[in-house]
N, C-alpha and C. Protein backbone atom coordinates (compact mmCIF):
# COMPACT_ATOMS: atom_id res chain seq x y z
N UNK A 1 0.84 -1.18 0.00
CA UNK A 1 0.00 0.00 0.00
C UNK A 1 0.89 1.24 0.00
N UNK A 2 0.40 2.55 -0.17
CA UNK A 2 0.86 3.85 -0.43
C UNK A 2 0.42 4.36 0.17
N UNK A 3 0.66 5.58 -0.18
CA UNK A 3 0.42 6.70 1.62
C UNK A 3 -0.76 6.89 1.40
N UNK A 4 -1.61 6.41 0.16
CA UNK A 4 -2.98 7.16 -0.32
C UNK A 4 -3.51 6.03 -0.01
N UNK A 5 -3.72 4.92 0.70
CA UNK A 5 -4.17 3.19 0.42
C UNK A 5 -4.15 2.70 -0.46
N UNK A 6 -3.92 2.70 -1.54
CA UNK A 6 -3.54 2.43 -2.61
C UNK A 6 -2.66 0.97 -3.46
N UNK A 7 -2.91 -0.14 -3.56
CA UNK A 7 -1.76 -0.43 -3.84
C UNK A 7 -0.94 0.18 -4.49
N UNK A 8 0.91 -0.63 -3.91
CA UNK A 8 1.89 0.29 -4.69
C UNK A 8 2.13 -0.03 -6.11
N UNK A 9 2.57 1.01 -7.00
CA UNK A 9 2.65 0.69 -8.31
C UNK A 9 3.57 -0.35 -8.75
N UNK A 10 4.81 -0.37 -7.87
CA UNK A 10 5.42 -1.59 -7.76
C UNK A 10 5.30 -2.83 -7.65
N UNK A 11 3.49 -2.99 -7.24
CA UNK A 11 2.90 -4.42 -6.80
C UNK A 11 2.11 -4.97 -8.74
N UNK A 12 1.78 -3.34 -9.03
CA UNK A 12 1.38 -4.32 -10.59
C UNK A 12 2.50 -4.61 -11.53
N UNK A 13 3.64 -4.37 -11.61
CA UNK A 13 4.77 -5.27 -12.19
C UNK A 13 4.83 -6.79 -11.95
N UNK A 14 4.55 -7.02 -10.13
CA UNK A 14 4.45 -8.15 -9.98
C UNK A 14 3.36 -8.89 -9.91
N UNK A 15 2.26 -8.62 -10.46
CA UNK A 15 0.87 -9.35 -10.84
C UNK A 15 1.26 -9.57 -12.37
N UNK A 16 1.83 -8.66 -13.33
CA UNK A 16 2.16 -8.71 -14.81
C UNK A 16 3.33 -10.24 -14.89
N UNK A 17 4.65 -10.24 -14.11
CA UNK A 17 5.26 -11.16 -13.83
C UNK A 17 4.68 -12.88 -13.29
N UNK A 18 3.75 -12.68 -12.08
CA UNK A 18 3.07 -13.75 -12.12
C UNK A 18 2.08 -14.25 -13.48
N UNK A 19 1.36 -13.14 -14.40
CA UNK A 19 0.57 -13.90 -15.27
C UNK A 19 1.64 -14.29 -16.42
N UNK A 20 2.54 -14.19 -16.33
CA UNK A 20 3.81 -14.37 -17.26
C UNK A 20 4.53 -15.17 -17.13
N UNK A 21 4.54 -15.90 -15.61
CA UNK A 21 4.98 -16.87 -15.57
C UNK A 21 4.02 -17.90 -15.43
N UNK A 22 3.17 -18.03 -14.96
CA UNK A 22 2.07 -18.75 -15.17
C UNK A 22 2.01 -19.08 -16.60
N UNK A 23 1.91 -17.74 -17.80
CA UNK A 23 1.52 -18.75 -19.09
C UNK A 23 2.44 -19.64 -19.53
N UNK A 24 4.01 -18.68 -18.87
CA UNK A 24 4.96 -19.54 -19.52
C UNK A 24 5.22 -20.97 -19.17
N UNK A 25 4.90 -20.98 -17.85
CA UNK A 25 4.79 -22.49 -17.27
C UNK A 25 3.66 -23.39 -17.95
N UNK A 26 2.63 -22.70 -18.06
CA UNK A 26 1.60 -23.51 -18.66
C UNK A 26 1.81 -24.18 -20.20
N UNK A 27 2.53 -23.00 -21.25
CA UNK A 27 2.43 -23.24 -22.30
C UNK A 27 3.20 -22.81 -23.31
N UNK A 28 4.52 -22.61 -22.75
CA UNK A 28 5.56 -22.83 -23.49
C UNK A 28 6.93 -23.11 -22.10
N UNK A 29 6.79 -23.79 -21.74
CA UNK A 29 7.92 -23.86 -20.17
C UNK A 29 9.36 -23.62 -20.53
N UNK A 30 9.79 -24.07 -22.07
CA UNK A 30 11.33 -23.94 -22.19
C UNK A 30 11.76 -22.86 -22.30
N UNK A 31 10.24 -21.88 -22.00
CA UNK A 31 11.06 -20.03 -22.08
C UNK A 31 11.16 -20.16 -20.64
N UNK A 32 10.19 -20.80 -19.62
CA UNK A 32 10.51 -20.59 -18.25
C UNK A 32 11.77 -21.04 -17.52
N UNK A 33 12.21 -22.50 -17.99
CA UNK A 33 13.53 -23.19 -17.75
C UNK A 33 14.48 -22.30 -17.48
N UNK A 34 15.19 -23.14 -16.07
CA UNK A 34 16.12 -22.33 -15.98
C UNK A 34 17.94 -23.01 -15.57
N UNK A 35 17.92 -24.05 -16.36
CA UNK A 35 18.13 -25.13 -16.61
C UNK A 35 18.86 -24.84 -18.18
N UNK A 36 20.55 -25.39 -18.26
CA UNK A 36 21.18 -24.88 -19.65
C UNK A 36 21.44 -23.62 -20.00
N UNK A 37 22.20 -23.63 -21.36
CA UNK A 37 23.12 -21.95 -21.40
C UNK A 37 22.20 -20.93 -21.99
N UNK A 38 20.98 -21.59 -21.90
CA UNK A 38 19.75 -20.82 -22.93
C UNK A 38 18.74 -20.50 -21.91
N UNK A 39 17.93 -19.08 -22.05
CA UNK A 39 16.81 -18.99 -21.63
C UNK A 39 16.44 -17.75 -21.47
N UNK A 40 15.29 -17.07 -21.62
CA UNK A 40 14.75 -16.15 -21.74
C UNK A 40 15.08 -14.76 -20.11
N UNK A 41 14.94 -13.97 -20.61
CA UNK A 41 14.94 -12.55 -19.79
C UNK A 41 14.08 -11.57 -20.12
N UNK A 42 13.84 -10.31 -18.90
CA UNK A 42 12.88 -9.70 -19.42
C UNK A 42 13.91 -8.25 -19.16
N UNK A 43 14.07 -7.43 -20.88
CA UNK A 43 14.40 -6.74 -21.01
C UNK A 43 14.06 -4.93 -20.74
N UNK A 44 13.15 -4.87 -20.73
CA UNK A 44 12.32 -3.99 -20.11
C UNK A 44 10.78 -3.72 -19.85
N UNK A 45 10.13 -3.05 -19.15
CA UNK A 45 8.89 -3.68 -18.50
C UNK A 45 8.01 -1.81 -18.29
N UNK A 46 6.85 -2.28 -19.01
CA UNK A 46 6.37 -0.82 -18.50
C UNK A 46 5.25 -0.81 -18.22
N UNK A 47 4.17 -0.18 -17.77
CA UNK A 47 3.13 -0.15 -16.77
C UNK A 47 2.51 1.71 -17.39
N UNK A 48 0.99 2.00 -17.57
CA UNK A 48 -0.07 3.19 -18.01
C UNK A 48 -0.41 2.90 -16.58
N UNK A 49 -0.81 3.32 -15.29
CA UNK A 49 -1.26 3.02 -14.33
C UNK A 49 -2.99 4.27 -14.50
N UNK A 50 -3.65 3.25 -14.75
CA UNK A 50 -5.07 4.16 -15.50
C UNK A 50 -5.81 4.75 -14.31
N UNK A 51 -6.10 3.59 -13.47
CA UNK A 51 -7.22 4.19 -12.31
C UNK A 51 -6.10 3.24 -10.66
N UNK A 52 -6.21 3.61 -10.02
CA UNK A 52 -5.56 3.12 -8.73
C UNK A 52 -6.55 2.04 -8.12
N UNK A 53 -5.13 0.90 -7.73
CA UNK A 53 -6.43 -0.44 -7.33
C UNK A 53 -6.43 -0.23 -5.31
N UNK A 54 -7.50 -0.64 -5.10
CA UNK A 54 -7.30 -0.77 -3.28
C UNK A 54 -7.33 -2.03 -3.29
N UNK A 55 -6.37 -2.43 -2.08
CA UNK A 55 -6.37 -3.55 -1.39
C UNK A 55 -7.58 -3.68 -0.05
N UNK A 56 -8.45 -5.01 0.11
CA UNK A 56 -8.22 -5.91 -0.90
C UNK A 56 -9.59 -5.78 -2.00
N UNK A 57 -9.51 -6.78 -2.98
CA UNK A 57 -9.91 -7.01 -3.88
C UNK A 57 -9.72 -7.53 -5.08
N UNK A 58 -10.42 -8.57 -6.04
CA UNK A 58 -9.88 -9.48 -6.73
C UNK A 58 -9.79 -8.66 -8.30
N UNK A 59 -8.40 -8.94 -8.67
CA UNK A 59 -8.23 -8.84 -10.33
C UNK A 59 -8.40 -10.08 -11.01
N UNK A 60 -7.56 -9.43 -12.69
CA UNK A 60 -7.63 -10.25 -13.51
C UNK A 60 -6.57 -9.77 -14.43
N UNK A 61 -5.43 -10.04 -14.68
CA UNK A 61 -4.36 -10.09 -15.49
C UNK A 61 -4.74 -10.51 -16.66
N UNK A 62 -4.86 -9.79 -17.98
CA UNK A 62 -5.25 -10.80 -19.35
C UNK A 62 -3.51 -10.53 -19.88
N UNK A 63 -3.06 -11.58 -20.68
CA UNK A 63 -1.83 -11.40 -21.14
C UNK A 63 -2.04 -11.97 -22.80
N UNK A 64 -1.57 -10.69 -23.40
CA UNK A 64 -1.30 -11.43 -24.75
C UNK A 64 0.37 -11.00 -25.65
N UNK A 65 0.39 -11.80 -26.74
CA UNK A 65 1.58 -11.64 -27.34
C UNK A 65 1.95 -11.24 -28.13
N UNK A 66 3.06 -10.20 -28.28
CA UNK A 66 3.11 -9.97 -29.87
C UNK A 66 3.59 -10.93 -31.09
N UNK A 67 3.98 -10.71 -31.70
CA UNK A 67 4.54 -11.53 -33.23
C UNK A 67 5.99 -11.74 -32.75
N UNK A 68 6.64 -13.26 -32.77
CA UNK A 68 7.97 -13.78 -31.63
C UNK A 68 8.78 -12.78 -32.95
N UNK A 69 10.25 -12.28 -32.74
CA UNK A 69 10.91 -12.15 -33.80
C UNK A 69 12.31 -13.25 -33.17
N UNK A 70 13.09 -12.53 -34.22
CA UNK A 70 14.82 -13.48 -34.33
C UNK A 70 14.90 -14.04 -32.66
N UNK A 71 15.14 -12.88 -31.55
CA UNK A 71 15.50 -13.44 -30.30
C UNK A 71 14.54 -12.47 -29.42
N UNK A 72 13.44 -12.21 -29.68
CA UNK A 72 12.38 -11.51 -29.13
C UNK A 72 10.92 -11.57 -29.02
N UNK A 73 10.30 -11.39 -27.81
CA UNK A 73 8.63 -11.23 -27.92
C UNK A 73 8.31 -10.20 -27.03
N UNK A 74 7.33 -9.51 -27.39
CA UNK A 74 6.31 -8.41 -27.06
C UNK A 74 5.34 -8.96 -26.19
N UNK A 75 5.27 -8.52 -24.86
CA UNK A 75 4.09 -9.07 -23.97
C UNK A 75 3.02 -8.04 -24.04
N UNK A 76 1.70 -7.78 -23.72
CA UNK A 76 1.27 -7.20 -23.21
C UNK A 76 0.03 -7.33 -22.06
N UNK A 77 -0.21 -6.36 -21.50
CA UNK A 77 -0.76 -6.84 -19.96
C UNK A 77 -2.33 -5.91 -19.93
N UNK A 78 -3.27 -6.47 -19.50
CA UNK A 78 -4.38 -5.54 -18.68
C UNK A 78 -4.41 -5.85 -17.72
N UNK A 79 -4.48 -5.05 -16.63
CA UNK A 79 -5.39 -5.56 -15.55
C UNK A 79 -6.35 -4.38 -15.39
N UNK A 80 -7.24 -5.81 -14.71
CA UNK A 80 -9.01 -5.83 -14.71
C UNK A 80 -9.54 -5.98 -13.36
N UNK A 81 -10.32 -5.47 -12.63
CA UNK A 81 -11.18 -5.44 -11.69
C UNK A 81 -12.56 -4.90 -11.40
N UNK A 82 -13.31 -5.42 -11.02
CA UNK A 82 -14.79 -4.85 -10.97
C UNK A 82 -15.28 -4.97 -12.28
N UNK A 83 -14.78 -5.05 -13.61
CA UNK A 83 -15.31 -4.78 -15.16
C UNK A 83 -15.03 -3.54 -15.55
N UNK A 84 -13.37 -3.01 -14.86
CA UNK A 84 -12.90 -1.87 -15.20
C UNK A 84 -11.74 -2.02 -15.62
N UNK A 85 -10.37 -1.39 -16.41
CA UNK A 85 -9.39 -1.69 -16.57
C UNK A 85 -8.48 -0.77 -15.56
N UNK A 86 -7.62 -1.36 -15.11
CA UNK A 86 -6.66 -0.80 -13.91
C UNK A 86 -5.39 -0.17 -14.13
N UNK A 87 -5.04 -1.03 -15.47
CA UNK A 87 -4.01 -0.24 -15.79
C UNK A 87 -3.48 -1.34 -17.63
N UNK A 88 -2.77 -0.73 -17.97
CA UNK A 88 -1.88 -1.61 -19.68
C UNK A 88 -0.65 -1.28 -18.93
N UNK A 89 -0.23 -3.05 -19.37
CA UNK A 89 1.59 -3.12 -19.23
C UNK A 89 2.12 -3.73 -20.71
N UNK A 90 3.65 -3.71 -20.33
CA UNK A 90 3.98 -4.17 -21.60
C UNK A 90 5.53 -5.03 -20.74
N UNK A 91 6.25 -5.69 -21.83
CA UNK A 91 7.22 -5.91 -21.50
C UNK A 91 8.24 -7.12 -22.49
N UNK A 92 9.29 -6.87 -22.95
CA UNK A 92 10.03 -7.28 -23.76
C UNK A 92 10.65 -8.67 -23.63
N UNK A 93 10.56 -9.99 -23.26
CA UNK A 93 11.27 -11.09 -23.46
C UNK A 93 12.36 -11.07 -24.40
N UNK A 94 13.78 -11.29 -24.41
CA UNK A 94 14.57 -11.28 -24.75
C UNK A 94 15.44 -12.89 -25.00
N UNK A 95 15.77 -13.86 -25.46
CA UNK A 95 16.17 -15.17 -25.74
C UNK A 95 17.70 -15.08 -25.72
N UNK A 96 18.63 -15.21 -24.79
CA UNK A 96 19.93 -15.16 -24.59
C UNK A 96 20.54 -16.51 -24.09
N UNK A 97 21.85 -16.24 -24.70
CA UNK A 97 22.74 -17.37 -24.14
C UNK A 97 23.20 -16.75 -22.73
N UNK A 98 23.21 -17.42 -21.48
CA UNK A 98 23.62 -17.30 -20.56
C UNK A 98 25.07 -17.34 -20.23
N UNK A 99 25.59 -17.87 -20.72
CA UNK A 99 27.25 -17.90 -20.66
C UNK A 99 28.15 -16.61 -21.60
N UNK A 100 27.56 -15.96 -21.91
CA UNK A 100 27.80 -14.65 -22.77
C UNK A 100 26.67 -13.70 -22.26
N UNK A 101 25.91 -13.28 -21.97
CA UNK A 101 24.62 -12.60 -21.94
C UNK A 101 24.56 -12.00 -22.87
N UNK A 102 24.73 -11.98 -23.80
CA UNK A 102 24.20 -12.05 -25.52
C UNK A 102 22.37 -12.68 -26.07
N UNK A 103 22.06 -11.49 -26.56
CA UNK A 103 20.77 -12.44 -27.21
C UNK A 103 21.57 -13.64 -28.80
N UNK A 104 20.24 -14.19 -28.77
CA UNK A 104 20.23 -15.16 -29.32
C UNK A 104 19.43 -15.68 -30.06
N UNK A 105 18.72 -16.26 -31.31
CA UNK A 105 17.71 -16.75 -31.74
C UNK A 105 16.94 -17.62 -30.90
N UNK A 106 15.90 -17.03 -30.73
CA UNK A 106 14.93 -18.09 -30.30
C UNK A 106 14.79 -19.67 -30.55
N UNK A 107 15.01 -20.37 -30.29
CA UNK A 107 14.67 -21.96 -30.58
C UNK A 107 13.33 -22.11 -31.27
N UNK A 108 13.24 -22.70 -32.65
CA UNK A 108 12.46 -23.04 -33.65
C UNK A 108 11.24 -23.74 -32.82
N UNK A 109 11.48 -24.27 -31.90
CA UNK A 109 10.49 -25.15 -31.32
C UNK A 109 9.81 -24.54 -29.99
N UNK A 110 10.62 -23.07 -29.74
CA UNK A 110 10.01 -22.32 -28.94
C UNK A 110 9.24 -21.51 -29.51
N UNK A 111 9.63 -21.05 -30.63
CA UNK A 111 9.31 -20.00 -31.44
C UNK A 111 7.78 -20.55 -31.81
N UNK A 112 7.81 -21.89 -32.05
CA UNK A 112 6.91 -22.29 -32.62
C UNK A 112 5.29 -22.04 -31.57
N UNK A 113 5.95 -22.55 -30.37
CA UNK A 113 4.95 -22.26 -29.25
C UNK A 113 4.29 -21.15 -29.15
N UNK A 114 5.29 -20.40 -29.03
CA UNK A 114 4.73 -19.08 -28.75
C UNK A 114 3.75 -18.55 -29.73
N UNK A 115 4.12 -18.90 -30.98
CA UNK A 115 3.22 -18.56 -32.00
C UNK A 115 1.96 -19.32 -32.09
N UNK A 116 1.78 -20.58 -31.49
CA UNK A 116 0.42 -21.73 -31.78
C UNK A 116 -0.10 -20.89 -30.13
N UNK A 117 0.45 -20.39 -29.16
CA UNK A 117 -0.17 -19.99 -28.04
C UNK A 117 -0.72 -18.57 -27.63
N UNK A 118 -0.21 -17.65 -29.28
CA UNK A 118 -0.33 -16.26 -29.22
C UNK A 118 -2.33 -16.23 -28.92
């Protein structure tokens, strides 16, 4: 919370992160793996904070994807409460080798996911 009751704006990054890992666990996991010299990062992360949420009370994170490229995907975020929108996020997945922190092409068979799960 914030000095206004408010949750903090810092708390919807991490509702955007949980529905992000959730899909990724659900339905493409080898971006979640963390496991080998390969695996995804999140390059930068941004947040429209539209109307202010109070604690408590239940949301709804919708997450969708953009078009995967070479070593990249486009997230984007609503959150939802009451049948109002709370705020649009966004945020960049990046596909790097870990032993360099270098991006990297996406894996054909990740790539593929992401695209049958957009």
């Amino acid at each position: 919370m914030d000095a206004f009751g408010h949750v903090n704006n810092t708390v919807y990054f991490r509702y955007m992160e949980q529905a992000r890992i959730e899909w990724l666990v659900a339905r493409a996991p080898q971006c979640a793996a963390t496991d080998g010299d390969e695996g995804s990062v999140i390059v930068n992360a941004s947040c429209d904070f539209l109307l202010p949420l109070v604690y408590p009370g239940e949301l709804e994170v919708r997450m969708f994807l953009g078009e995967p490229r070479r070593s990249s995907i486009d997230t984007y975020y609503e959150i939802w409460s009451d049948g109002r929108k709370f705020a649009d996020g966004a945020s960049r997945i990046v596909w790097i080798k870990r032993s360099t922190g270098r991006s990297t092409p996406i894996p054909d068979a990740v790539k593929a996911l992401l695209h049958a799960s957009g």
